[in-house]
C-alpha atoms as a PDB file:
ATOM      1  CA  UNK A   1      13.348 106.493 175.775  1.00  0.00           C
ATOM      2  CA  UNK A   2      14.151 109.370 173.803  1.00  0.00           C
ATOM      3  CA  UNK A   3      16.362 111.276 176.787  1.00  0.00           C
ATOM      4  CA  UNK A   4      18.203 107.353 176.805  1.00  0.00           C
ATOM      5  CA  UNK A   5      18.262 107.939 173.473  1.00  0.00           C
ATOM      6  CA  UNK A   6      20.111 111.670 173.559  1.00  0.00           C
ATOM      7  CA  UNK A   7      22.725 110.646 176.321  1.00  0.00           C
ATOM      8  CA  UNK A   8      23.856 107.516 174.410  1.00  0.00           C
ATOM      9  CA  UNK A   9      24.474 109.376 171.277  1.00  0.00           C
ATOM     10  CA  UNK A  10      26.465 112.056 173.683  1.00  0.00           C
ATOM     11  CA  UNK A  11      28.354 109.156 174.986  1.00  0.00           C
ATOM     12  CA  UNK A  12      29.193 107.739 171.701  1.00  0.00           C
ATOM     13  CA  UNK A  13      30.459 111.348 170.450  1.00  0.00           C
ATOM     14  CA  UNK A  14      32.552 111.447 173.237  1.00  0.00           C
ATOM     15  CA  UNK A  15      34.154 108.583 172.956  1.00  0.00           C
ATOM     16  CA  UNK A  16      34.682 109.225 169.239  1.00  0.00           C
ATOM     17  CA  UNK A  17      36.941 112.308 170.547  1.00  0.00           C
ATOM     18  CA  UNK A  18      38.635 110.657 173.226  1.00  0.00           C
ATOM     19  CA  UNK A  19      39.942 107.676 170.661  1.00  0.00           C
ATOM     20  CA  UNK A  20      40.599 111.076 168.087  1.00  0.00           C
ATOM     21  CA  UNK A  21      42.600 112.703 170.860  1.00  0.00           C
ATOM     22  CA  UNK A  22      44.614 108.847 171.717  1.00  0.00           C
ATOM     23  CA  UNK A  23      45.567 108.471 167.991  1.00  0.00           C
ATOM     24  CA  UNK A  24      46.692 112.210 167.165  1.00  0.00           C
ATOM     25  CA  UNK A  25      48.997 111.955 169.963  1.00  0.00           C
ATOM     26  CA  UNK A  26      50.122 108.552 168.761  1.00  0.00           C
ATOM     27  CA  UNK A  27      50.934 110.217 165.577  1.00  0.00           C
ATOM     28  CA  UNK A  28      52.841 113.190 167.268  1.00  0.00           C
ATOM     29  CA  UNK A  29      55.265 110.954 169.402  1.00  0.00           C
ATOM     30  CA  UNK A  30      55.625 108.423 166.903  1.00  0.00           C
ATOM     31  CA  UNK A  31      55.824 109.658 163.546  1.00  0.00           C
ATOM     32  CA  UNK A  32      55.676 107.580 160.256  1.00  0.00           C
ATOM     33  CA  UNK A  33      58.228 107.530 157.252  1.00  0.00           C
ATOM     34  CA  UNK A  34      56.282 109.604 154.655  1.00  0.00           C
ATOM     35  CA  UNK A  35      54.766 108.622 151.633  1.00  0.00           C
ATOM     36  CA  UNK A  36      53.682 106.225 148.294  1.00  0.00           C
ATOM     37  CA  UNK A  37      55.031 102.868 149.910  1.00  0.00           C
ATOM     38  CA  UNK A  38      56.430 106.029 152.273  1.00  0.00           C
ATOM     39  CA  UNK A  39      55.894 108.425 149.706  1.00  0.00           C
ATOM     40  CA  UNK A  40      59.364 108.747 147.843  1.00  0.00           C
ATOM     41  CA  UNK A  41      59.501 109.335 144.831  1.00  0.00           C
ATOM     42  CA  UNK A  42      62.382 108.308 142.267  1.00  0.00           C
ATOM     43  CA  UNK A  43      64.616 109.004 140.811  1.00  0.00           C
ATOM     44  CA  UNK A  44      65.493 112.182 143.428  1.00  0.00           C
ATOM     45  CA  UNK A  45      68.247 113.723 141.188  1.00  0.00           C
ATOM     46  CA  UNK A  46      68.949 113.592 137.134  1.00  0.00           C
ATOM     47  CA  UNK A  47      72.467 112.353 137.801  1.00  0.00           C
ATOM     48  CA  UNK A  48      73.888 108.957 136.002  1.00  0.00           C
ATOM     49  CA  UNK A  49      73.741 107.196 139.609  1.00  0.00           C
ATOM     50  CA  UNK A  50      69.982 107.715 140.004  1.00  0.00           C
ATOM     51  CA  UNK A  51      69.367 105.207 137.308  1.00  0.00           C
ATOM     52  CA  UNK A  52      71.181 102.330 139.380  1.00  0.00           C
ATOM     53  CA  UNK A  53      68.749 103.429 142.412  1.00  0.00           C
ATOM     54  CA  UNK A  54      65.816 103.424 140.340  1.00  0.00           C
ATOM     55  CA  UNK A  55      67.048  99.601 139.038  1.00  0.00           C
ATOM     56  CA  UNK A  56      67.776  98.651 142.765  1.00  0.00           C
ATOM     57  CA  UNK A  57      64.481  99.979 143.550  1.00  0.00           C
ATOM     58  CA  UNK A  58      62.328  97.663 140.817  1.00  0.00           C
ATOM     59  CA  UNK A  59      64.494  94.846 141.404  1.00  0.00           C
ATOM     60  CA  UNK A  60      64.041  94.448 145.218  1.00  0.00           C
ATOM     61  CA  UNK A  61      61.614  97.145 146.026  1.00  0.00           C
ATOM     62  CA  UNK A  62      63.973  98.647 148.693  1.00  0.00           C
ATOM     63  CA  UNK A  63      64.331 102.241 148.249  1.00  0.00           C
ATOM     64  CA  UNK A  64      68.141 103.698 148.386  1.00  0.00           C
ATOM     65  CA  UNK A  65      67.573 107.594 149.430  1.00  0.00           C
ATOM     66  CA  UNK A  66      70.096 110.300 149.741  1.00  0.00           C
ATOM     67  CA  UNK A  67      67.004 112.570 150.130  1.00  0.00           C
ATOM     68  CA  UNK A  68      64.844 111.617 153.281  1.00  0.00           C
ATOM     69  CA  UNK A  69      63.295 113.959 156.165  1.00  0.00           C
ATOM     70  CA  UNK A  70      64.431 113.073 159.578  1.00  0.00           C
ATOM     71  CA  UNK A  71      61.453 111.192 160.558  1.00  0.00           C
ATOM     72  CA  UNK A  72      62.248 108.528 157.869  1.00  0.00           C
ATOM     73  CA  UNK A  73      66.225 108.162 159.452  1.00  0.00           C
ATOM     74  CA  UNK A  74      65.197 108.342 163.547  1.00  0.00           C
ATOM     75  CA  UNK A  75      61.613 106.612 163.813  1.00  0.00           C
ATOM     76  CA  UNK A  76      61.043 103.537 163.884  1.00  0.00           C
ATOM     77  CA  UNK A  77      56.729 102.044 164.862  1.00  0.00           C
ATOM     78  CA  UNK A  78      57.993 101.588 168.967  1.00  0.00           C
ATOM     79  CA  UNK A  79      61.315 102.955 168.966  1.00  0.00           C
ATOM     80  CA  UNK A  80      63.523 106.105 167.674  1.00  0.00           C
ATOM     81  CA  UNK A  81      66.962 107.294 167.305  1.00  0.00           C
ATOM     82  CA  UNK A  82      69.045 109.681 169.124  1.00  0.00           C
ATOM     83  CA  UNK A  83      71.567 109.889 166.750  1.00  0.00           C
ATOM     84  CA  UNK A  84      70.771 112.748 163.986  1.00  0.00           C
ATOM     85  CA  UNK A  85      71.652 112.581 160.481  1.00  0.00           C
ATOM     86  CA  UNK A  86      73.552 114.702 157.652  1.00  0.00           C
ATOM     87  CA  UNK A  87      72.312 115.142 154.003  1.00  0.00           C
ATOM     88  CA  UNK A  88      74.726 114.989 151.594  1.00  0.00           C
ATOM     89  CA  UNK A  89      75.682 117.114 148.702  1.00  0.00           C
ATOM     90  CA  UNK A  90      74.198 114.550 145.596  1.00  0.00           C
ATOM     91  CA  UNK A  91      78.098 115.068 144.315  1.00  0.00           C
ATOM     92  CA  UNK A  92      79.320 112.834 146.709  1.00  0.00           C
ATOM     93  CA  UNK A  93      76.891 110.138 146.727  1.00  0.00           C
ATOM     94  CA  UNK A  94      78.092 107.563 143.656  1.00  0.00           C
ATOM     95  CA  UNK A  95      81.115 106.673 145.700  1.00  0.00           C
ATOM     96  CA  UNK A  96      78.871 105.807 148.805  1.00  0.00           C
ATOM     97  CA  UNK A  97      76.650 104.256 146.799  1.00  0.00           C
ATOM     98  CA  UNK A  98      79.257 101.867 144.029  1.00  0.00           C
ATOM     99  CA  UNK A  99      80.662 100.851 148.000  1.00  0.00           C
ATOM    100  CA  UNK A 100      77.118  99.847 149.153  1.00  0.00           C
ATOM    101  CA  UNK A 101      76.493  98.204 145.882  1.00  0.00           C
ATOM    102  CA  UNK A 102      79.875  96.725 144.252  1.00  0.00           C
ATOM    103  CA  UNK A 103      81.061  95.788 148.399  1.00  0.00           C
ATOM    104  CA  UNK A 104      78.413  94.486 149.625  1.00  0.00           C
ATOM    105  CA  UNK A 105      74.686  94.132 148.322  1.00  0.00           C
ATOM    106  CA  UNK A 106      75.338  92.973 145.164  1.00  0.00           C
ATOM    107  CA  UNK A 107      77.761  89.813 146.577  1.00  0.00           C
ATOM    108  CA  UNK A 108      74.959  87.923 148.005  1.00  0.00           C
ATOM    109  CA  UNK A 109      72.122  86.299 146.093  1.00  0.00           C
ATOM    110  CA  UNK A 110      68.861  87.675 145.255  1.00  0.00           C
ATOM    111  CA  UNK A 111      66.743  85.452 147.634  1.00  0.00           C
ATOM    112  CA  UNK A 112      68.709  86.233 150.373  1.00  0.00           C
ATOM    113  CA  UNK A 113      68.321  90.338 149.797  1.00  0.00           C
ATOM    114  CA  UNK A 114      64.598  89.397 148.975  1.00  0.00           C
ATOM    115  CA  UNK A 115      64.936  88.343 152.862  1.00  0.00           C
ATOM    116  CA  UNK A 116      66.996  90.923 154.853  1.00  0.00           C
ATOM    117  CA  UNK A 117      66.436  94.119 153.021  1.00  0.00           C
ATOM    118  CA  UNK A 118      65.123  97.173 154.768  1.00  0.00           C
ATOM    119  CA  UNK A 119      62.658  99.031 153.488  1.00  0.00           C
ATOM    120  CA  UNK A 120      64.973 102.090 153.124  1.00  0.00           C
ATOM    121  CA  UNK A 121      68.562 102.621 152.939  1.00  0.00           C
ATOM    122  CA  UNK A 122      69.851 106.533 153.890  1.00  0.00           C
ATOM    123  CA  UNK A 123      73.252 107.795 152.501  1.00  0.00           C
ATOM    124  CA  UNK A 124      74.006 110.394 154.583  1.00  0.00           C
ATOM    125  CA  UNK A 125      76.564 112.419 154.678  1.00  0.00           C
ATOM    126  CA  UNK A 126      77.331 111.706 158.777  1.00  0.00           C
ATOM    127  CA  UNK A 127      75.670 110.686 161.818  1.00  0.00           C
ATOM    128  CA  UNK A 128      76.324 112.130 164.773  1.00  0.00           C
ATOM    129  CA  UNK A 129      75.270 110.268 168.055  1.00  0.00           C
ATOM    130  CA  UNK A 130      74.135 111.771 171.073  1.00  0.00           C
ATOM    131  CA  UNK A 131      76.676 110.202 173.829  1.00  0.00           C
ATOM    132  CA  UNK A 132      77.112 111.423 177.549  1.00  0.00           C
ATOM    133  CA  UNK A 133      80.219 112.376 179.322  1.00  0.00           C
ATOM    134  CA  UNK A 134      80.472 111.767 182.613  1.00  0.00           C
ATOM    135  CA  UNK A 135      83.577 113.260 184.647  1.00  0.00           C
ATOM    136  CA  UNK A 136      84.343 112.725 188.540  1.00  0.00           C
ATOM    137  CA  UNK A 137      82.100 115.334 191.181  1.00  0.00           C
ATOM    138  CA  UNK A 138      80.835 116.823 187.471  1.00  0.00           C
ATOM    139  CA  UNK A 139      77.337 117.154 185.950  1.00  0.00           C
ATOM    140  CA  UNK A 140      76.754 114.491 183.234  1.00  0.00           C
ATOM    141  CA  UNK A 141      76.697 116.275 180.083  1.00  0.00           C
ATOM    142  CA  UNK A 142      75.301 115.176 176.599  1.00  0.00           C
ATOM    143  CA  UNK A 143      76.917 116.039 173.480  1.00  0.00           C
ATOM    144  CA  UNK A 144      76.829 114.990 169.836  1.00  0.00           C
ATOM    145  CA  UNK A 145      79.916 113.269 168.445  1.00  0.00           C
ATOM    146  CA  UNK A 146      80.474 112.290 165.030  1.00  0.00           C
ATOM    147  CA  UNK A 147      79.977 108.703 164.678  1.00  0.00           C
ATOM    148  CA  UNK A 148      81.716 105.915 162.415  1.00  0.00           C
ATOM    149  CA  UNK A 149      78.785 106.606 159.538  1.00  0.00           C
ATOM    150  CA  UNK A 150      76.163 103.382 160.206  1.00  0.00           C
ATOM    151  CA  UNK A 151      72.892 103.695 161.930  1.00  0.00           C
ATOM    152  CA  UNK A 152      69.451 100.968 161.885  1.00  0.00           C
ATOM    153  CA  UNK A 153      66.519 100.877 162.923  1.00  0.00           C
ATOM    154  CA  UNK A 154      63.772  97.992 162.237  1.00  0.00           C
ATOM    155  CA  UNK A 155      62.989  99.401 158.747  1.00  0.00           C
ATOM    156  CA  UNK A 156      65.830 101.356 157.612  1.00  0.00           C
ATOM    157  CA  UNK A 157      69.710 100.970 157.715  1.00  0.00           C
ATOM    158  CA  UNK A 158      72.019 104.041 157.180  1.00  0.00           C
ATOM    159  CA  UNK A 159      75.421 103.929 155.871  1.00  0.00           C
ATOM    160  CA  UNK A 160      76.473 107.960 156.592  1.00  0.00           C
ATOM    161  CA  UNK A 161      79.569 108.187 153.759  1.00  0.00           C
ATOM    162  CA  UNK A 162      78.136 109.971 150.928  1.00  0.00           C
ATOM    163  CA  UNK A 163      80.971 112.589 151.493  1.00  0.00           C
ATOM    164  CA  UNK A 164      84.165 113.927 150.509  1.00  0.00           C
ATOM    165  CA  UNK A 165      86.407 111.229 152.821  1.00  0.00           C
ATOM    166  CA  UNK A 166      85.363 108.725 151.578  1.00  0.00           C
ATOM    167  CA  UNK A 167      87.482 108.737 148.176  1.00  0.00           C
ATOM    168  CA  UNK A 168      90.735 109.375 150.637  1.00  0.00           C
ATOM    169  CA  UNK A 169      90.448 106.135 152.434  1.00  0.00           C
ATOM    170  CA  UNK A 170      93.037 103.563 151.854  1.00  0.00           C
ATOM    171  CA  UNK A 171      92.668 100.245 151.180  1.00  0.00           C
ATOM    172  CA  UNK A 172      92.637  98.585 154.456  1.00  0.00           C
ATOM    173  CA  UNK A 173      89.970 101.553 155.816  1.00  0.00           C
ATOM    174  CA  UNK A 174      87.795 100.814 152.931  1.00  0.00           C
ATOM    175  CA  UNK A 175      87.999  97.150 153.692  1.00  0.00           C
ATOM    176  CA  UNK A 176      87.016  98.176 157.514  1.00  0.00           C
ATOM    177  CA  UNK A 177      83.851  99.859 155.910  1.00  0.00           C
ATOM    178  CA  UNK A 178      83.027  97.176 154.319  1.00  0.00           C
ATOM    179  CA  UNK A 179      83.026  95.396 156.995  1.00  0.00           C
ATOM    180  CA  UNK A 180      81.358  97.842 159.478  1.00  0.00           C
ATOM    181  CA  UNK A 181      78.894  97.828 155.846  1.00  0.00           C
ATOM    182  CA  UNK A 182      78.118  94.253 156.121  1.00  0.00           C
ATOM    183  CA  UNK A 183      77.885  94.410 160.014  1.00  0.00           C
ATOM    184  CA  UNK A 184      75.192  96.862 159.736  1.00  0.00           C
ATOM    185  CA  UNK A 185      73.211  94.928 156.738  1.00  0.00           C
ATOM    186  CA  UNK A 186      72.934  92.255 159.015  1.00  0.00           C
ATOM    187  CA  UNK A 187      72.294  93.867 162.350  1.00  0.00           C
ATOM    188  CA  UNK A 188      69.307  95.287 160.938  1.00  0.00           C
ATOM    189  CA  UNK A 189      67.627  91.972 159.335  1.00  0.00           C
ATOM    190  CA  UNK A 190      68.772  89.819 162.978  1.00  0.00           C
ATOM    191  CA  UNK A 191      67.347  92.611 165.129  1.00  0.00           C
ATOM    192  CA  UNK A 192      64.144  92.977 163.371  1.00  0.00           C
ATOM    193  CA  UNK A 193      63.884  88.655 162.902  1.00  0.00           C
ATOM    194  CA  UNK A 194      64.128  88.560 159.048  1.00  0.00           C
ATOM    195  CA  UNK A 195      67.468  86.721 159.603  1.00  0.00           C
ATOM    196  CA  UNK A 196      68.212  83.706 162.087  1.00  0.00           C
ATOM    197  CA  UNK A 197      71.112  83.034 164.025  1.00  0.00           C
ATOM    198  CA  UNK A 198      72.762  79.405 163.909  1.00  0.00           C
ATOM    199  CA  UNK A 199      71.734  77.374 166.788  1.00  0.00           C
ATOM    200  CA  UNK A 200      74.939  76.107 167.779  1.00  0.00           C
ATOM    201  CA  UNK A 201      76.587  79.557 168.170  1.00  0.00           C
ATOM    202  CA  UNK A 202      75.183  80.842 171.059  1.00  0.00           C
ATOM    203  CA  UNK A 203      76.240  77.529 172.853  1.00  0.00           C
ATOM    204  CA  UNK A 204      79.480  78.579 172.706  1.00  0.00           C
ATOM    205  CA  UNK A 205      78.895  82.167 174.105  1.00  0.00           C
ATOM    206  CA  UNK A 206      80.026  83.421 177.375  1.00  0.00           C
ATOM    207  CA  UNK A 207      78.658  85.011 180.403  1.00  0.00           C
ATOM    208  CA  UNK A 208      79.127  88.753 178.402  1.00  0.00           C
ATOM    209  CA  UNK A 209      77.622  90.810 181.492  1.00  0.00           C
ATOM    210  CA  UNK A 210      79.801  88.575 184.515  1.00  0.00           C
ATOM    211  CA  UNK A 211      82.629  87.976 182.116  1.00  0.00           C
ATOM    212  CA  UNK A 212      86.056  89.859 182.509  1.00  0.00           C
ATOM    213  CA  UNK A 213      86.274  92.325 179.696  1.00  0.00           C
ATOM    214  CA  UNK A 214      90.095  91.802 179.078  1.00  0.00           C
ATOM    215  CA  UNK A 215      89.557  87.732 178.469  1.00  0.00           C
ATOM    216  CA  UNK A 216      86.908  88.840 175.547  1.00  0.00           C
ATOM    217  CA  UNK A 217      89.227  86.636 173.066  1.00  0.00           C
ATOM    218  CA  UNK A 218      89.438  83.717 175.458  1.00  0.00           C
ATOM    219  CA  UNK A 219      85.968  84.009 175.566  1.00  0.00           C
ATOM    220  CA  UNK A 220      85.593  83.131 171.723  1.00  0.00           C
ATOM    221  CA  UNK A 221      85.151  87.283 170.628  1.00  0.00           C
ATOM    222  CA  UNK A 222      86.561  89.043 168.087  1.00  0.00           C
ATOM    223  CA  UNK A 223      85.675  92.496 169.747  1.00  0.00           C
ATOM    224  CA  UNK A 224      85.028  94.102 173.000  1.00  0.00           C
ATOM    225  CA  UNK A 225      81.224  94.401 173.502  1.00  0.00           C
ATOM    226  CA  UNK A 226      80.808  96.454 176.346  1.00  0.00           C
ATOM    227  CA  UNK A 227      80.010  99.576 174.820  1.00  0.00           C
ATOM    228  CA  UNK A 228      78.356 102.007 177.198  1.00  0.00           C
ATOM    229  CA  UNK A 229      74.974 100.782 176.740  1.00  0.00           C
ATOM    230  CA  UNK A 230      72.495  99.189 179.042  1.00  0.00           C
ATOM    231  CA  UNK A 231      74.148  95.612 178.537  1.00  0.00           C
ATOM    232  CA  UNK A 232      71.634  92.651 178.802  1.00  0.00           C
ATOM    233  CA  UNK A 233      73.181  88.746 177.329  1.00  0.00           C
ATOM    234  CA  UNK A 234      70.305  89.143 174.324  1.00  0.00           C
ATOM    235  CA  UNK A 235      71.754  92.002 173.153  1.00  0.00           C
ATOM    236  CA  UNK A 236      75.359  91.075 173.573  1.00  0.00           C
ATOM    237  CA  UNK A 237      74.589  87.305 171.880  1.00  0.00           C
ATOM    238  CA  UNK A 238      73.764  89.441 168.926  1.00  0.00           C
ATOM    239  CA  UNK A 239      76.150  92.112 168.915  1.00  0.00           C
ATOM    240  CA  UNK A 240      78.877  89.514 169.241  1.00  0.00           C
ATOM    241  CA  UNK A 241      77.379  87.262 166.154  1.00  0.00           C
ATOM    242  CA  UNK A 242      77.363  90.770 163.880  1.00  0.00           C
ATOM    243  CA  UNK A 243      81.412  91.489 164.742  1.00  0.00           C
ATOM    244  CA  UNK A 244      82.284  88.102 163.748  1.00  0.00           C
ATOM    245  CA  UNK A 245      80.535  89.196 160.194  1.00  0.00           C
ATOM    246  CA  UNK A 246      82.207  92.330 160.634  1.00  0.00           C
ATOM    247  CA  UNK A 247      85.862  90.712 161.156  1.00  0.00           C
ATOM    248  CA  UNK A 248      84.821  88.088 158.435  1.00  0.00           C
ATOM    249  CA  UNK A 249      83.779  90.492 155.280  1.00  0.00           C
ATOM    250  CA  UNK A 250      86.754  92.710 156.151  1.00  0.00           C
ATOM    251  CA  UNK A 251      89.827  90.318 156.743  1.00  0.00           C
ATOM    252  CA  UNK A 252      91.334  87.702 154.349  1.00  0.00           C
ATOM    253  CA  UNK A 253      91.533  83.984 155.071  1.00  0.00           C
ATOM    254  CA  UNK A 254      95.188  84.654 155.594  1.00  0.00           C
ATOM    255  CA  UNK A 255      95.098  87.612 157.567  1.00  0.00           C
ATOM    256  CA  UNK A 256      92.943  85.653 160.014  1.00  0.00           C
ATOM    257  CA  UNK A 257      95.360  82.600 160.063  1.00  0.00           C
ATOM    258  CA  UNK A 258      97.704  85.368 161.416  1.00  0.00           C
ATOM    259  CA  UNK A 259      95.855  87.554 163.696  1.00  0.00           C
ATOM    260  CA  UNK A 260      92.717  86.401 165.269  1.00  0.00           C
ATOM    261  CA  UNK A 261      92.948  82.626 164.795  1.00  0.00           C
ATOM    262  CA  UNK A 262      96.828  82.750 165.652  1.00  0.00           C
ATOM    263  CA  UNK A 263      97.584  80.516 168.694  1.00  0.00           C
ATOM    264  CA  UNK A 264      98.422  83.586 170.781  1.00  0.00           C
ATOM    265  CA  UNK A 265      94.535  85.102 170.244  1.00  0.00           C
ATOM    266  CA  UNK A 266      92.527  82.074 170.019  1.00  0.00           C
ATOM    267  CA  UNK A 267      93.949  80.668 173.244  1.00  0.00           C
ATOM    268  CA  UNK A 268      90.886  78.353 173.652  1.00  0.00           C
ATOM    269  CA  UNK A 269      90.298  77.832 169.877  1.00  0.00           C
ATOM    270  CA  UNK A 270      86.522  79.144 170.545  1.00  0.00           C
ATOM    271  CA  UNK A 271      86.802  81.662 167.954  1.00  0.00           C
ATOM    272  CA  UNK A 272      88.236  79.112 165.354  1.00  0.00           C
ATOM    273  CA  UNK A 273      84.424  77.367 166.343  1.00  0.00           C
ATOM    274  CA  UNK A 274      82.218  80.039 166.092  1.00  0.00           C
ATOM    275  CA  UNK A 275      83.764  81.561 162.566  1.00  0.00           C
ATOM    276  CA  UNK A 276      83.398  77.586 161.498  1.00  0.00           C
ATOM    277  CA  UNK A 277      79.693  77.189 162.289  1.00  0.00           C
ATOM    278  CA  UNK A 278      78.677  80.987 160.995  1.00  0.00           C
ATOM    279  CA  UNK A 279      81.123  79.950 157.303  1.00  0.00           C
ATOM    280  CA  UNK A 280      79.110  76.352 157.461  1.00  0.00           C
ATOM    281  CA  UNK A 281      75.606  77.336 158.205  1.00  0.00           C
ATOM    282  CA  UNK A 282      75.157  80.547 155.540  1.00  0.00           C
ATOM    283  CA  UNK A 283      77.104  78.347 152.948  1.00  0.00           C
ATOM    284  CA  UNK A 284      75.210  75.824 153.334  1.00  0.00           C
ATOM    285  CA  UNK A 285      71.672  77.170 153.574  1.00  0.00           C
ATOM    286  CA  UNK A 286      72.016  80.415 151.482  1.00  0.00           C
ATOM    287  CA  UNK A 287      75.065  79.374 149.055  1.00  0.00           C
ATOM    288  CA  UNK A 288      77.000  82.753 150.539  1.00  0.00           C
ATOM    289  CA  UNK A 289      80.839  82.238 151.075  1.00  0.00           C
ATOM    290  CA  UNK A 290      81.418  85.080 153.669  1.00  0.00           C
ATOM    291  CA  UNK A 291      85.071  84.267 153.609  1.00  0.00           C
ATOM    292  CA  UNK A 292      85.052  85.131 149.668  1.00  0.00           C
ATOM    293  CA  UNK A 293      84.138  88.099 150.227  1.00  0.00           C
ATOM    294  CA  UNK A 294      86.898  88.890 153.013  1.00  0.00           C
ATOM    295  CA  UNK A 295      89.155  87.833 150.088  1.00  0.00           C
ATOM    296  CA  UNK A 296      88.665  90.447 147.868  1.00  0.00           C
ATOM    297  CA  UNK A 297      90.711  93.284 147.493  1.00  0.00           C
END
């Protein structure tokens, strides 16, 4: 009984280093965000903007950073980024951050932030992704290019212009980034289920893998989808919902009636239905007019 004894005890202390050994490699290919809630602590800086993130912050409990480590931009629990990220210098972050606020988080109601918000938002300075190049009878090569400043994962959303460019931008590139800025608000919450899609918009989408890319606007899209990526219809259905709230939060009411909804675009009227039932459905059950804020200035 006693030699039982001895050999069940050895089994159980080997088994308590095998499960040791599973979860510290667990921890070293999948790193976590670090910590209090992740272990930030505010305000990061003693500038006048820090007060406004520390406000954000107690309000919604969503942390605005322009200090992170690269773990807390790339990982996510089951999935990581390629792309790799830029701190800024703190000088150039109120301009990224009055756009983030003034453009776009602070036009929709509080229950509706309550609902999509990550847990972080990064202002880096740029994001470069990690793209390959592929050339005729050549090696495929990889390189980092530097990309149009938005990244996501299923806890944090980055929006990469705390920089000096951003104050030279005109006023039809800032409303583009504030459309790309909306884009990637709601990317994030669809992607990681905090936000729902209308029903009756995917019954209007097409085929996106079989489809002919060149009949995209027949089709009922405002954009081309096909990006390089491994395509699959879930992914498209989604990427194709988020570029109508792109094209929405960027253009006016009249600059649709004139360029995407003109009869020359919207040959089969399909995108006249699908910006209908997206306008409809978040008016009606969130009290957000999209289209207002594609109005402004």
């Amino acid at each position: 009984m006693r030699i039982y004894f001895r050999y069940f005890r050895s089994d159980i202390l080997w088994l308590l280093l095998l499960l040791t050994g599973i979860f510290a490699c667990k921890r070293e290919t999948a790193p976590t965000p670090s910590g209090e809630k992740y272990g930030y602590q505010l305000p990061q800086g003693n500038h006048p903007y820090d007060d406004a993130i520390v406000a954000f912050y107690k309000k919604y409990h969503c942390y605005i950073l322009y200090k992170y480590t690269p773990v807390d931009f790339k990982y996510a629990i089951t999935t990581s980024l390629r792309d790799t990220s830029w701190q800024p210098d703190p000088a150039d972050v109120e301009p990224a951050l009055n756009l983030l606020l003034k453009e776009c988080l602070q036009l929709y109601p509080d229950s509706f932030l309550y609902q999509v918000l990550p847990d972080r938002i990064l202002l880096p300075a740029r994001i470069d992704s990690l793209v390959s190049i592929a050339e005729f009878g050549q090696p495929i090569v990889f390189k980092y290019v530097n990309s149009v400043g938005f990244a996501t994962t299923d806890y944090m959303m980055a929006f990469a212009w705390a920089n000096n460019k951003l104050p030279q931008q005109t006023p039809e590139q800032l409303r583009m980034l504030r459309g790309w800025l909306h884009q990637c608000l709601w990317k994030r919450a669809y992607n990681a289920r905090q936000l729902e899609m209308p029903d009756s918009f995917a019954l209007y989408s097409p085929d996106y893998i079989n489809m002919n890319e060149d009949d995209f606007y027949a089709a009922g899209m405002v954009a081309r989808i096909h990006d390089g990526r491994t395509m699959n219809n879930s992914y498209c259905l989604g990427r194709d919902f988020t570029d109508f709230i792109a094209a929405i939060t960027s253009k006016s009411a009249t600059e649709w009636d004139h360029t995407l909804l003109s009869p020359a675009v919207d040959v089969s009227g399909l995108i006249s239905v699908k910006r209908g039932i997206i306008l409809r459905y978040y008016q009606r059950k969130y009290g957000i007019d999209l289209q207002a804020i594609g109005n402004r200035p």
